[in-house]
PDB file of N, CA and C in Angstrom:
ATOM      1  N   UNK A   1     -47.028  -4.749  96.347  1.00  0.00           N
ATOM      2  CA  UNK A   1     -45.733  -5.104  96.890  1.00  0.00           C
ATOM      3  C   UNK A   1     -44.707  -4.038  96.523  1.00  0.00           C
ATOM      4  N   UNK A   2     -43.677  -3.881  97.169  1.00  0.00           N
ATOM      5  CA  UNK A   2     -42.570  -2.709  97.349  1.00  0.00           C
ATOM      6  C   UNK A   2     -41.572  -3.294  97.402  1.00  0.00           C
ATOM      7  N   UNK A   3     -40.523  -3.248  96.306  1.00  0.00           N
ATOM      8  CA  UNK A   3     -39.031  -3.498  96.190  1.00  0.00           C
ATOM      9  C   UNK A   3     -37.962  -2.621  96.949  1.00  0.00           C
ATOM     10  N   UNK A   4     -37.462  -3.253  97.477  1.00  0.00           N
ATOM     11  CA  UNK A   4     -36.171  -2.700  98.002  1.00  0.00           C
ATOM     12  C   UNK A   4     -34.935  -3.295  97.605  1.00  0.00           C
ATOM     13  N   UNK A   5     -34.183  -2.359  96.886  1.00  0.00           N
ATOM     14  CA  UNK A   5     -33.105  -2.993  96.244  1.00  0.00           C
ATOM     15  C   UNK A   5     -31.738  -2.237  97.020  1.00  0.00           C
ATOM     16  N   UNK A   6     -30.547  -3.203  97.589  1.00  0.00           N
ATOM     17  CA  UNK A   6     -29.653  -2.698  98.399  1.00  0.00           C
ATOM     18  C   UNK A   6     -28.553  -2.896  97.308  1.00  0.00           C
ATOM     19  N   UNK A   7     -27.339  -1.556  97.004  1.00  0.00           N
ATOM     20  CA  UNK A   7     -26.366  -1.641  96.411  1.00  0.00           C
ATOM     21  C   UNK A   7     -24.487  -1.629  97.154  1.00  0.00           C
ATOM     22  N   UNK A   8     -24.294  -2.643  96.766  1.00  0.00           N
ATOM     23  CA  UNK A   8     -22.787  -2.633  97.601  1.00  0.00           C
ATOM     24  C   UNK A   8     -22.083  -2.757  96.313  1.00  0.00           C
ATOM     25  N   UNK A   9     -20.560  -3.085  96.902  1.00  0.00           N
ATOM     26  CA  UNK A   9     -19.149  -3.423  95.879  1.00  0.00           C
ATOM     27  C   UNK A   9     -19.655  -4.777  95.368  1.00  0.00           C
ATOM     28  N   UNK A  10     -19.650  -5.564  96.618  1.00  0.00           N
ATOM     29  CA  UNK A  10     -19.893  -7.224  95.493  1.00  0.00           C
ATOM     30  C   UNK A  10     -20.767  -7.783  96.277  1.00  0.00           C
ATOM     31  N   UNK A  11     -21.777  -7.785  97.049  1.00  0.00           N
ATOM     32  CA  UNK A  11     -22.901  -8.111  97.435  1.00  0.00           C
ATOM     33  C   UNK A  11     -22.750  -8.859  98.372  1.00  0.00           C
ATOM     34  N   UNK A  12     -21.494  -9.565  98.873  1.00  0.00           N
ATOM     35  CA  UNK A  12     -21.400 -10.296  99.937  1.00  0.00           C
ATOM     36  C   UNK A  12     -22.116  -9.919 101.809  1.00  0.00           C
ATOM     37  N   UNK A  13     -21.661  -8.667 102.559  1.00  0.00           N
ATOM     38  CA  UNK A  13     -21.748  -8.233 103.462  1.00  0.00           C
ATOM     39  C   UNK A  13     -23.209  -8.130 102.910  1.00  0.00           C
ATOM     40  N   UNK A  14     -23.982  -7.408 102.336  1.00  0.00           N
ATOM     41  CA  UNK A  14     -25.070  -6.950 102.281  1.00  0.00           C
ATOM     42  C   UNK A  14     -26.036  -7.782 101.880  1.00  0.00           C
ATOM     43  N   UNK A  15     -25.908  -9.077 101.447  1.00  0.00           N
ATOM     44  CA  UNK A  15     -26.979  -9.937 101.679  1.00  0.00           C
ATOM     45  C   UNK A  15     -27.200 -10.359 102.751  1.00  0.00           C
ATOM     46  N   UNK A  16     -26.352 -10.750 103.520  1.00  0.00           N
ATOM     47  CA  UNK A  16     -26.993 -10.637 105.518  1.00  0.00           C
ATOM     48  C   UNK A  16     -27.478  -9.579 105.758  1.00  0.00           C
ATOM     49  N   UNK A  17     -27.218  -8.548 105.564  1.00  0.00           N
ATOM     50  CA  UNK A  17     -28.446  -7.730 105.577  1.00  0.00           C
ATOM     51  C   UNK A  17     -29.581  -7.583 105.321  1.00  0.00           C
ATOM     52  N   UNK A  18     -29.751  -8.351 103.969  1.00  0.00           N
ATOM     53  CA  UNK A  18     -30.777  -8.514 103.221  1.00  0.00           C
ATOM     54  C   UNK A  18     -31.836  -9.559 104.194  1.00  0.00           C
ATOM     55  N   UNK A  19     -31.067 -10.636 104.795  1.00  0.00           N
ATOM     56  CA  UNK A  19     -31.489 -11.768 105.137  1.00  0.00           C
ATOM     57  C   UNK A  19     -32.403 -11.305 106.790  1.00  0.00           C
ATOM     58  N   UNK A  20     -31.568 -10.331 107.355  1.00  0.00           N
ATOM     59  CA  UNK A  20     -32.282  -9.423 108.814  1.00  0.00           C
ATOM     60  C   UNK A  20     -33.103  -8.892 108.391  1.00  0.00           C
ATOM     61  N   UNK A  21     -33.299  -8.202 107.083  1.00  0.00           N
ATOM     62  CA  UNK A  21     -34.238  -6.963 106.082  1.00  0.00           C
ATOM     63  C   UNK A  21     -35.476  -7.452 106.746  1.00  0.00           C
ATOM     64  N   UNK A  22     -35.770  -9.073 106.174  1.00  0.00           N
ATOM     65  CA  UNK A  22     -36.624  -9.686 105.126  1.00  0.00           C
ATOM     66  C   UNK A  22     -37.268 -10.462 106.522  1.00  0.00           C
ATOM     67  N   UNK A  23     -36.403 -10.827 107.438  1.00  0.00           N
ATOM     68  CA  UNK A  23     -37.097 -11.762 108.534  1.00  0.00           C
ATOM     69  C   UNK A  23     -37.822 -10.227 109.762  1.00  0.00           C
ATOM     70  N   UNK A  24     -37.158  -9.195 109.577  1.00  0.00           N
ATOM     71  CA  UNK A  24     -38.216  -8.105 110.107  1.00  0.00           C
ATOM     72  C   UNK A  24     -39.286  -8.026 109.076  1.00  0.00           C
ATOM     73  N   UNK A  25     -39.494  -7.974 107.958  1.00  0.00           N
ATOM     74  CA  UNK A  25     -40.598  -7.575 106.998  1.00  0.00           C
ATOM     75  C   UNK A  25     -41.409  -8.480 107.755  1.00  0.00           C
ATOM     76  N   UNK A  26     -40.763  -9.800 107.843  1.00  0.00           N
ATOM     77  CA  UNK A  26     -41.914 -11.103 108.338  1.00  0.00           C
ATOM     78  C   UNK A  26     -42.780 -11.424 109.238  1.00  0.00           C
ATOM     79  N   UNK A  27     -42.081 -10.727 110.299  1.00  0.00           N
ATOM     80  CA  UNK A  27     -42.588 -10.501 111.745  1.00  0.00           C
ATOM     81  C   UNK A  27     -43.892  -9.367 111.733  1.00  0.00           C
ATOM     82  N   UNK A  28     -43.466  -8.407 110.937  1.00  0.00           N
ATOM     83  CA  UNK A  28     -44.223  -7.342 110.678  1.00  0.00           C
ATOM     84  C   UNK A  28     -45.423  -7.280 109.413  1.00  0.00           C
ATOM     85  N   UNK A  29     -45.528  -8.508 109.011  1.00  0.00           N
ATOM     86  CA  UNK A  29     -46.480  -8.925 108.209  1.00  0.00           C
ATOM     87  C   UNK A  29     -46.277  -8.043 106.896  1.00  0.00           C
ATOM     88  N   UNK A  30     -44.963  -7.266 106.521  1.00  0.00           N
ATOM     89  CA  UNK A  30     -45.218  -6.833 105.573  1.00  0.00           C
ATOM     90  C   UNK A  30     -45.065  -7.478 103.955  1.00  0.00           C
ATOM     91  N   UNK A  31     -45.413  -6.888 103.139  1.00  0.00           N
ATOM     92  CA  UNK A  31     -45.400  -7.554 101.296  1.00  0.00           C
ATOM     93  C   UNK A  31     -44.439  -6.802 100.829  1.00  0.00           C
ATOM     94  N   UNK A  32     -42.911  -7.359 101.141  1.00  0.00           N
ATOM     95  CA  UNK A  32     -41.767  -6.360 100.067  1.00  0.00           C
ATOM     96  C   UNK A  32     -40.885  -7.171  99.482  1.00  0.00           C
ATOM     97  N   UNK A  33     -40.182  -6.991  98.648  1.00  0.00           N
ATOM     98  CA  UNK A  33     -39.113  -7.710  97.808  1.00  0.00           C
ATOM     99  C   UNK A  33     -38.115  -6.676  98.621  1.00  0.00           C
ATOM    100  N   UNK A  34     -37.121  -7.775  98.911  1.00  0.00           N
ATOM    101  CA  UNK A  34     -35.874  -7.001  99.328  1.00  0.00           C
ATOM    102  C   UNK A  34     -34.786  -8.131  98.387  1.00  0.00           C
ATOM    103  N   UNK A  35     -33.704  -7.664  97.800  1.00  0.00           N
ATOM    104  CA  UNK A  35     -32.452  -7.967  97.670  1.00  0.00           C
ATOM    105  C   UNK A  35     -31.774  -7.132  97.338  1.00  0.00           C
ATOM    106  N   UNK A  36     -29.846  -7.701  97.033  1.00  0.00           N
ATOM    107  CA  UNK A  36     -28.789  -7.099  96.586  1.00  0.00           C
ATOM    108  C   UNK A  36     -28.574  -7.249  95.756  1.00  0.00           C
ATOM    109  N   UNK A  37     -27.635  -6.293  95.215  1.00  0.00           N
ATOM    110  CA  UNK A  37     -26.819  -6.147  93.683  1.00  0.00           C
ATOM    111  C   UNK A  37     -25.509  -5.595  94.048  1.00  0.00           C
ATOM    112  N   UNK A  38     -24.582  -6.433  93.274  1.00  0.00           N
ATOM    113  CA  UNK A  38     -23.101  -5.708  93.319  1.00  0.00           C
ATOM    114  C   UNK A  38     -23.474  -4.117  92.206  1.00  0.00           C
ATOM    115  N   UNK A  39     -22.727  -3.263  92.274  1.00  0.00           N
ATOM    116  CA  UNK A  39     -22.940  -2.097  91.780  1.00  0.00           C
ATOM    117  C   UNK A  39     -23.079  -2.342  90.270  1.00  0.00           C
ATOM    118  N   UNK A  40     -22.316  -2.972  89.848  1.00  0.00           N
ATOM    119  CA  UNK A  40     -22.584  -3.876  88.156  1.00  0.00           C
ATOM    120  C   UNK A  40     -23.352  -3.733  87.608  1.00  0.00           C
ATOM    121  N   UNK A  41     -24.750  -4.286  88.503  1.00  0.00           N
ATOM    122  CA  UNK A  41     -25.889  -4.718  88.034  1.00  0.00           C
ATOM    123  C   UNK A  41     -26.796  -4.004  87.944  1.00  0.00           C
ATOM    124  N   UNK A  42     -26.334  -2.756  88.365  1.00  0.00           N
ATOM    125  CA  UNK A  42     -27.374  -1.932  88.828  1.00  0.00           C
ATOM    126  C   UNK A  42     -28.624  -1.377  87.882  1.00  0.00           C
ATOM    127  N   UNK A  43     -27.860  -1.096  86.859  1.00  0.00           N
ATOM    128  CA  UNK A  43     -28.821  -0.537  85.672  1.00  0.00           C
ATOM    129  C   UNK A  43     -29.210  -1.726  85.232  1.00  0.00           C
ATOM    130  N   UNK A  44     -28.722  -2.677  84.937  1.00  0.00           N
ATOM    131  CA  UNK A  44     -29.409  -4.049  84.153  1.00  0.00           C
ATOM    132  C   UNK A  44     -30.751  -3.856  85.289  1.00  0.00           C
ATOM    133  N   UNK A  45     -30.508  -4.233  86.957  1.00  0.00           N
ATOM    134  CA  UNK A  45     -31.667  -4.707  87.314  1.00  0.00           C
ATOM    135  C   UNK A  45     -32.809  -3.491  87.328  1.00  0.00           C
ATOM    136  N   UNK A  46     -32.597  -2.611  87.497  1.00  0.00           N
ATOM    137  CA  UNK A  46     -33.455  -1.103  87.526  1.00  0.00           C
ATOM    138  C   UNK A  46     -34.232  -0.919  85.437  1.00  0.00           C
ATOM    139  N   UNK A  47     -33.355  -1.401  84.701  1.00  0.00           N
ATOM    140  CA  UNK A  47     -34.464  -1.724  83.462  1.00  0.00           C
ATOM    141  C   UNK A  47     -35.253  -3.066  83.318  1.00  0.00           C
ATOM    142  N   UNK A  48     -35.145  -3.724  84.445  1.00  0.00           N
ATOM    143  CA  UNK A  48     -35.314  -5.001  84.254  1.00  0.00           C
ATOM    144  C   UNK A  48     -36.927  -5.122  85.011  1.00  0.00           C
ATOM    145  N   UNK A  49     -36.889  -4.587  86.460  1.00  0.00           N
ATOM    146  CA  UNK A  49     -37.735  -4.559  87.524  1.00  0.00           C
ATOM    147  C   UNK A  49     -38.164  -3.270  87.879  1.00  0.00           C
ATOM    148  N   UNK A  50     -39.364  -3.406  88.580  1.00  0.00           N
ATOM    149  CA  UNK A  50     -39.583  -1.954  89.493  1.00  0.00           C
ATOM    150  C   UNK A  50     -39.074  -2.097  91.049  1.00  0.00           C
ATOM    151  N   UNK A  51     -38.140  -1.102  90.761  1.00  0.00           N
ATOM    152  CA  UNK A  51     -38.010  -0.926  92.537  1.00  0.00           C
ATOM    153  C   UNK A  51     -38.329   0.570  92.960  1.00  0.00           C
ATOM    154  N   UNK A  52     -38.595   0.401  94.084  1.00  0.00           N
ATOM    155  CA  UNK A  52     -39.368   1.703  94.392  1.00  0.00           C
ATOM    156  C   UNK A  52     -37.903   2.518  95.463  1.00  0.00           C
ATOM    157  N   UNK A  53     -37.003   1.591  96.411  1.00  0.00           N
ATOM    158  CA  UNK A  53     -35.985   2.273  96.857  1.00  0.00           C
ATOM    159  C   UNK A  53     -35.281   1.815  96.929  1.00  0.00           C
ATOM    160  N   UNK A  54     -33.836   2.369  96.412  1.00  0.00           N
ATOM    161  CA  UNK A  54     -32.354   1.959  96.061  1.00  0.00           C
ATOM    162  C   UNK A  54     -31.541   2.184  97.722  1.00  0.00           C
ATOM    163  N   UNK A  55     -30.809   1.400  98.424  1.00  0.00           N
ATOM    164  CA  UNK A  55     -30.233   1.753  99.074  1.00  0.00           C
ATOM    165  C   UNK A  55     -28.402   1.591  99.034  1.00  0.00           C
ATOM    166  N   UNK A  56     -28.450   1.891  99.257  1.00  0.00           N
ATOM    167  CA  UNK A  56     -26.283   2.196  99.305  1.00  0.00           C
ATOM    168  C   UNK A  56     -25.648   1.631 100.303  1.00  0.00           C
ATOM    169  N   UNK A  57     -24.517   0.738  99.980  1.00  0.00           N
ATOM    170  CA  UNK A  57     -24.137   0.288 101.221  1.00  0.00           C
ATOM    171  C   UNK A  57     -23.231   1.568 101.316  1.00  0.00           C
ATOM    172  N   UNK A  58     -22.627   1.843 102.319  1.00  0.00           N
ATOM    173  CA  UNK A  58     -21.810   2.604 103.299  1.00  0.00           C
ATOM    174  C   UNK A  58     -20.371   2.794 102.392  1.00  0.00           C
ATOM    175  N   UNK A  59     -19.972   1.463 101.576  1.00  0.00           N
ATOM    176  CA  UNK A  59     -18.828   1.199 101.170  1.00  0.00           C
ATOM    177  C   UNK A  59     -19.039   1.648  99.702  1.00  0.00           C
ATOM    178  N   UNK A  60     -19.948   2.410  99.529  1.00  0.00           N
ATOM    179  CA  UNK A  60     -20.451   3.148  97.570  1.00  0.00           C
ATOM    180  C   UNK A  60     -21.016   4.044  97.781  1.00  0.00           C
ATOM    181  N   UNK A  61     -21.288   4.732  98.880  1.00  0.00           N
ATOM    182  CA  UNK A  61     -21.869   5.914  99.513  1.00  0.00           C
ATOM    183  C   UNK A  61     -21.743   7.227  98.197  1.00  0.00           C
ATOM    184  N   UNK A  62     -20.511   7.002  97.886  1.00  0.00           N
ATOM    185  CA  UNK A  62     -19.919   8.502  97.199  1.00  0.00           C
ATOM    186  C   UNK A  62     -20.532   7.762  95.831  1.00  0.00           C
ATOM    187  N   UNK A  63     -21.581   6.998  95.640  1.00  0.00           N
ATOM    188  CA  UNK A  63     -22.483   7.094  94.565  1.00  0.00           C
ATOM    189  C   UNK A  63     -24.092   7.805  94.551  1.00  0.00           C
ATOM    190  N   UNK A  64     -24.231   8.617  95.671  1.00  0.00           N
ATOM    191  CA  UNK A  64     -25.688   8.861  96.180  1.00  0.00           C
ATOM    192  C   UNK A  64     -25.427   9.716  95.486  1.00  0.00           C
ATOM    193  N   UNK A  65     -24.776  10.922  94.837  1.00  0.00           N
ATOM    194  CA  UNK A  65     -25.885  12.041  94.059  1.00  0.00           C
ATOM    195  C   UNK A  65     -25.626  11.602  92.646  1.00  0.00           C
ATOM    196  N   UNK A  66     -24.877  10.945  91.945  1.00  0.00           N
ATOM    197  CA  UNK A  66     -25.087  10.306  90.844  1.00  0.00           C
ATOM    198  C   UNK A  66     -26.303   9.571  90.637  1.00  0.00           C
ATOM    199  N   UNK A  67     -26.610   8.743  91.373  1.00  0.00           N
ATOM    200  CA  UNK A  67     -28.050   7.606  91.572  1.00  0.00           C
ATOM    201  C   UNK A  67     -29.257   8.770  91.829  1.00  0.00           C
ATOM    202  N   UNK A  68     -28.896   9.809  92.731  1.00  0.00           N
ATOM    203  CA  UNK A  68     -30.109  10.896  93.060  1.00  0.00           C
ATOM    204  C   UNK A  68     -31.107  11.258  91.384  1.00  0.00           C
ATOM    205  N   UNK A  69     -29.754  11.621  90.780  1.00  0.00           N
ATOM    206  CA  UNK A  69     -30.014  12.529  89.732  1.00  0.00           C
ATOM    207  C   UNK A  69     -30.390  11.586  88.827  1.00  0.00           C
ATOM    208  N   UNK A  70     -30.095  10.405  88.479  1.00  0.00           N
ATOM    209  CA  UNK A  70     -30.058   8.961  87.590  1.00  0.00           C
ATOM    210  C   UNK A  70     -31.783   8.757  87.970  1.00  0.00           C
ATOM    211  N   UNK A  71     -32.107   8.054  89.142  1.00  0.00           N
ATOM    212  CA  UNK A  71     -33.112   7.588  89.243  1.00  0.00           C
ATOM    213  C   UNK A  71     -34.446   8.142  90.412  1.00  0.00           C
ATOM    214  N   UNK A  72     -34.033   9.932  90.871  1.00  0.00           N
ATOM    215  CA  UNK A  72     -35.051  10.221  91.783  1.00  0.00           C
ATOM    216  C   UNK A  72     -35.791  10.810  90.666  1.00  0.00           C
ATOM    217  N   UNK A  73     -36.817  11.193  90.594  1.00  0.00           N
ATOM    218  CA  UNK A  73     -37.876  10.661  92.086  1.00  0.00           C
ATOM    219  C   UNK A  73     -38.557   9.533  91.807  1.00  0.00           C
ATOM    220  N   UNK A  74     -38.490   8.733  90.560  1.00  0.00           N
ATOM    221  CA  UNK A  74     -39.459   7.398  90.639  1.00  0.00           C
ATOM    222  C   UNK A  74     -38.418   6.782  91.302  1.00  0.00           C
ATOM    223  N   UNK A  75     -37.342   6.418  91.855  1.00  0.00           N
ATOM    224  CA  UNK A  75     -36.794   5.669  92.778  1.00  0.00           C
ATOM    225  C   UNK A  75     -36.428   6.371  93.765  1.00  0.00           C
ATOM    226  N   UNK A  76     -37.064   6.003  95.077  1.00  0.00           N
ATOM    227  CA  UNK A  76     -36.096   6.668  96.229  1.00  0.00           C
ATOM    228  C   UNK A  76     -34.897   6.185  96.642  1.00  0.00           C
ATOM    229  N   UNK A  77     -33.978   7.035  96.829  1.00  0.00           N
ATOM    230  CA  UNK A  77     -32.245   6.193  96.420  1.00  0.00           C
ATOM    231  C   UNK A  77     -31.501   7.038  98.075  1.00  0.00           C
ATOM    232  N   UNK A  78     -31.073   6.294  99.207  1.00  0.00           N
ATOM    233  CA  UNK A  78     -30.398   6.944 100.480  1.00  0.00           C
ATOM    234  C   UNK A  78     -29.262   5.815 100.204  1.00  0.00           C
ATOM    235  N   UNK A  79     -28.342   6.389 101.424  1.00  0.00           N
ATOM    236  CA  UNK A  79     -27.260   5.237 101.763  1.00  0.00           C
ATOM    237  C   UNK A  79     -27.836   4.961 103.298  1.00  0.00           C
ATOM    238  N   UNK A  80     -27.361   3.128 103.734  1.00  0.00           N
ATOM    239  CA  UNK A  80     -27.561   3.030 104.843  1.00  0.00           C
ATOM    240  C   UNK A  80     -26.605   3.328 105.643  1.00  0.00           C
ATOM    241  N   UNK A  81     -27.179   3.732 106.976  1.00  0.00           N
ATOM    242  CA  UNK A  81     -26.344   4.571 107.648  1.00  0.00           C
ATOM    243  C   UNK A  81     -24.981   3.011 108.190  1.00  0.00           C
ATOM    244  N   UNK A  82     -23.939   3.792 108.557  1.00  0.00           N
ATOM    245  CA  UNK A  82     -22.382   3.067 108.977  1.00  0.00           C
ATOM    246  C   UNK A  82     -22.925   2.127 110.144  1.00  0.00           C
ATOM    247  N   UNK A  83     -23.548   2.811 110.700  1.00  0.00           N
ATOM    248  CA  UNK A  83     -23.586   2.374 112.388  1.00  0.00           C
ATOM    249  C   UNK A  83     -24.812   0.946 112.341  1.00  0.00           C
ATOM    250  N   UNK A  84     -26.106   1.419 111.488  1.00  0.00           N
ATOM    251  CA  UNK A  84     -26.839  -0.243 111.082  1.00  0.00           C
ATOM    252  C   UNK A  84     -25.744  -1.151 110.566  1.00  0.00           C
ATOM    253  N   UNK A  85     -25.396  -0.855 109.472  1.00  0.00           N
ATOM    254  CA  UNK A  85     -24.803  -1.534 108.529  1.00  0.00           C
ATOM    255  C   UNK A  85     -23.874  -2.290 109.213  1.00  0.00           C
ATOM    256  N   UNK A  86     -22.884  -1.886 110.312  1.00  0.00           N
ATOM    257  CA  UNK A  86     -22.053  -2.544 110.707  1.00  0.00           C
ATOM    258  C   UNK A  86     -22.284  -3.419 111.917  1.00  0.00           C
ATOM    259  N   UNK A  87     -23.640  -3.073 112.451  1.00  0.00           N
ATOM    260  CA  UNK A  87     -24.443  -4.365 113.226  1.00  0.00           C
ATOM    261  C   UNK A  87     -25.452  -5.106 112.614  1.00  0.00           C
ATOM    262  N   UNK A  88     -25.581  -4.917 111.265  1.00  0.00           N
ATOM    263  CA  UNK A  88     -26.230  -5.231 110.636  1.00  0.00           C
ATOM    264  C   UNK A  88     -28.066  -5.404 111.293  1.00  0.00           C
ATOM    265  N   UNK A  89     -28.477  -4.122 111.225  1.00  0.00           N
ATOM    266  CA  UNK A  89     -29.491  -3.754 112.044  1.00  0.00           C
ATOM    267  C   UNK A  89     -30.593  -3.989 111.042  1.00  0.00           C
ATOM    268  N   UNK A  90     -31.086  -4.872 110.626  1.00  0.00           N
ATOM    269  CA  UNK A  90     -31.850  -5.021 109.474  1.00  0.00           C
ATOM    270  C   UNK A  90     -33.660  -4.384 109.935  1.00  0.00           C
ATOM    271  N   UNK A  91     -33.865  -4.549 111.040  1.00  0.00           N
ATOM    272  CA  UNK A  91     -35.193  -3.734 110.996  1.00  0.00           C
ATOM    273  C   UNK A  91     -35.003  -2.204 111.046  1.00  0.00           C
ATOM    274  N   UNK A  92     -34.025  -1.623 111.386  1.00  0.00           N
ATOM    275  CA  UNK A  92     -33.673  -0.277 111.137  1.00  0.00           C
ATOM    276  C   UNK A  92     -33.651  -0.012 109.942  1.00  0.00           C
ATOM    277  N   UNK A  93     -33.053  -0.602 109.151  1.00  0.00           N
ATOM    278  CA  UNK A  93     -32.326  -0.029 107.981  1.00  0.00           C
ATOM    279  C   UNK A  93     -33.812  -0.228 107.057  1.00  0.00           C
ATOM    280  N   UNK A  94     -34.601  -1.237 107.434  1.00  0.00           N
ATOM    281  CA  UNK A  94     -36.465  -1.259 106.968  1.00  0.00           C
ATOM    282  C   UNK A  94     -37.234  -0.548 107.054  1.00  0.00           C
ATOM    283  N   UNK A  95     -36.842  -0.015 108.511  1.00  0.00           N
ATOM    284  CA  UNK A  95     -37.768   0.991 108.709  1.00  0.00           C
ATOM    285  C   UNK A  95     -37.292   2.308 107.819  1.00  0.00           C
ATOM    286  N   UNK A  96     -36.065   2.390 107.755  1.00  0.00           N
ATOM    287  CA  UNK A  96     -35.888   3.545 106.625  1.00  0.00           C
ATOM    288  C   UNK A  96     -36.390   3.629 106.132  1.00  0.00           C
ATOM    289  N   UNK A  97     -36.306   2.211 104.654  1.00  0.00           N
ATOM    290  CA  UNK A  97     -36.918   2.388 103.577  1.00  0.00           C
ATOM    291  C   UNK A  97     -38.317   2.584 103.453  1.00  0.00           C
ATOM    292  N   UNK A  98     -39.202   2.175 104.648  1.00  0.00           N
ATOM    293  CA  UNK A  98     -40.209   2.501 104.696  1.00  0.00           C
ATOM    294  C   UNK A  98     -40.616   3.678 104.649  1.00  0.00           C
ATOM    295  N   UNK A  99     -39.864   4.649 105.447  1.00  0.00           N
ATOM    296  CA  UNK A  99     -40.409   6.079 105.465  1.00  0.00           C
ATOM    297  C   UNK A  99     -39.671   6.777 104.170  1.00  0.00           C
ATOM    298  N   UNK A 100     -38.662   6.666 103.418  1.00  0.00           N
ATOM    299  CA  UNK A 100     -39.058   6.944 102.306  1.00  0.00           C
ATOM    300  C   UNK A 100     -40.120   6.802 101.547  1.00  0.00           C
ATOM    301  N   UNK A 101     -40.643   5.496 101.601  1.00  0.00           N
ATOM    302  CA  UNK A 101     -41.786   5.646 100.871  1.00  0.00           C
ATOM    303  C   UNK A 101     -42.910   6.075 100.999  1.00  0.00           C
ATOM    304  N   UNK A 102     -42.960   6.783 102.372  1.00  0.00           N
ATOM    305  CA  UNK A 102     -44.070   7.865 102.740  1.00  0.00           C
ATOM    306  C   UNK A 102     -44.088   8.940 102.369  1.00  0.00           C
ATOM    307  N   UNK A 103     -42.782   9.203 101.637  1.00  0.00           N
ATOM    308  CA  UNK A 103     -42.478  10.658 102.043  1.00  0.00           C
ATOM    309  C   UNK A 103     -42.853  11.101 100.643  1.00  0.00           C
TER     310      UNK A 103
END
């Protein structure tokens, strides 16, 4: 199984995201942990769990090369792009994380 952990300001907007994430994983028969964290939590949950990719909401963006340098390469860490995020495109923003983890 493959964690996907999404980071915003306070987790509100981005657990509907979470919630589109998780019902594409379903359809698609895949085995992943998806949830959110307000930015807070971030290090608590990253010593806590394995996640394999960190994503950024749009609205903490200007945290991606801090997190790069913090937790690549055992975590793959992007921001989701403005344009999912704000239709809340949850099999897009899956399929991302997926191909990070090919890569």
């Amino acid at each position: 199984m493959k964690t996907i952990m999404l980071v915003c300001n306070a987790g509100m907007s981005t657990s509907m995201l979470v919630t589109k994430m998780k019902t594409a994983a379903a359809k698609q028969g895949l085995d992943v942990a998806i949830f959110a964290v307000p930015v807070s939590e971030t290090e608590t949950t990253i010593a806590n769990q394995t996640i394999d990719v960190l994503l950024l909401g749009p609205q903490v963006k200007f945290l991606l090369q801090d997190f790069k340098i913090k937790y690549e390469p055992k975590i793959k860490v992007a921001v989701i792009s403005m344009q999912d995020y704000g239709v809340m495109n949850g099999q897009k923003v899956l399929s991302g994380a997926l191909e990070l983890l090919s890569e």
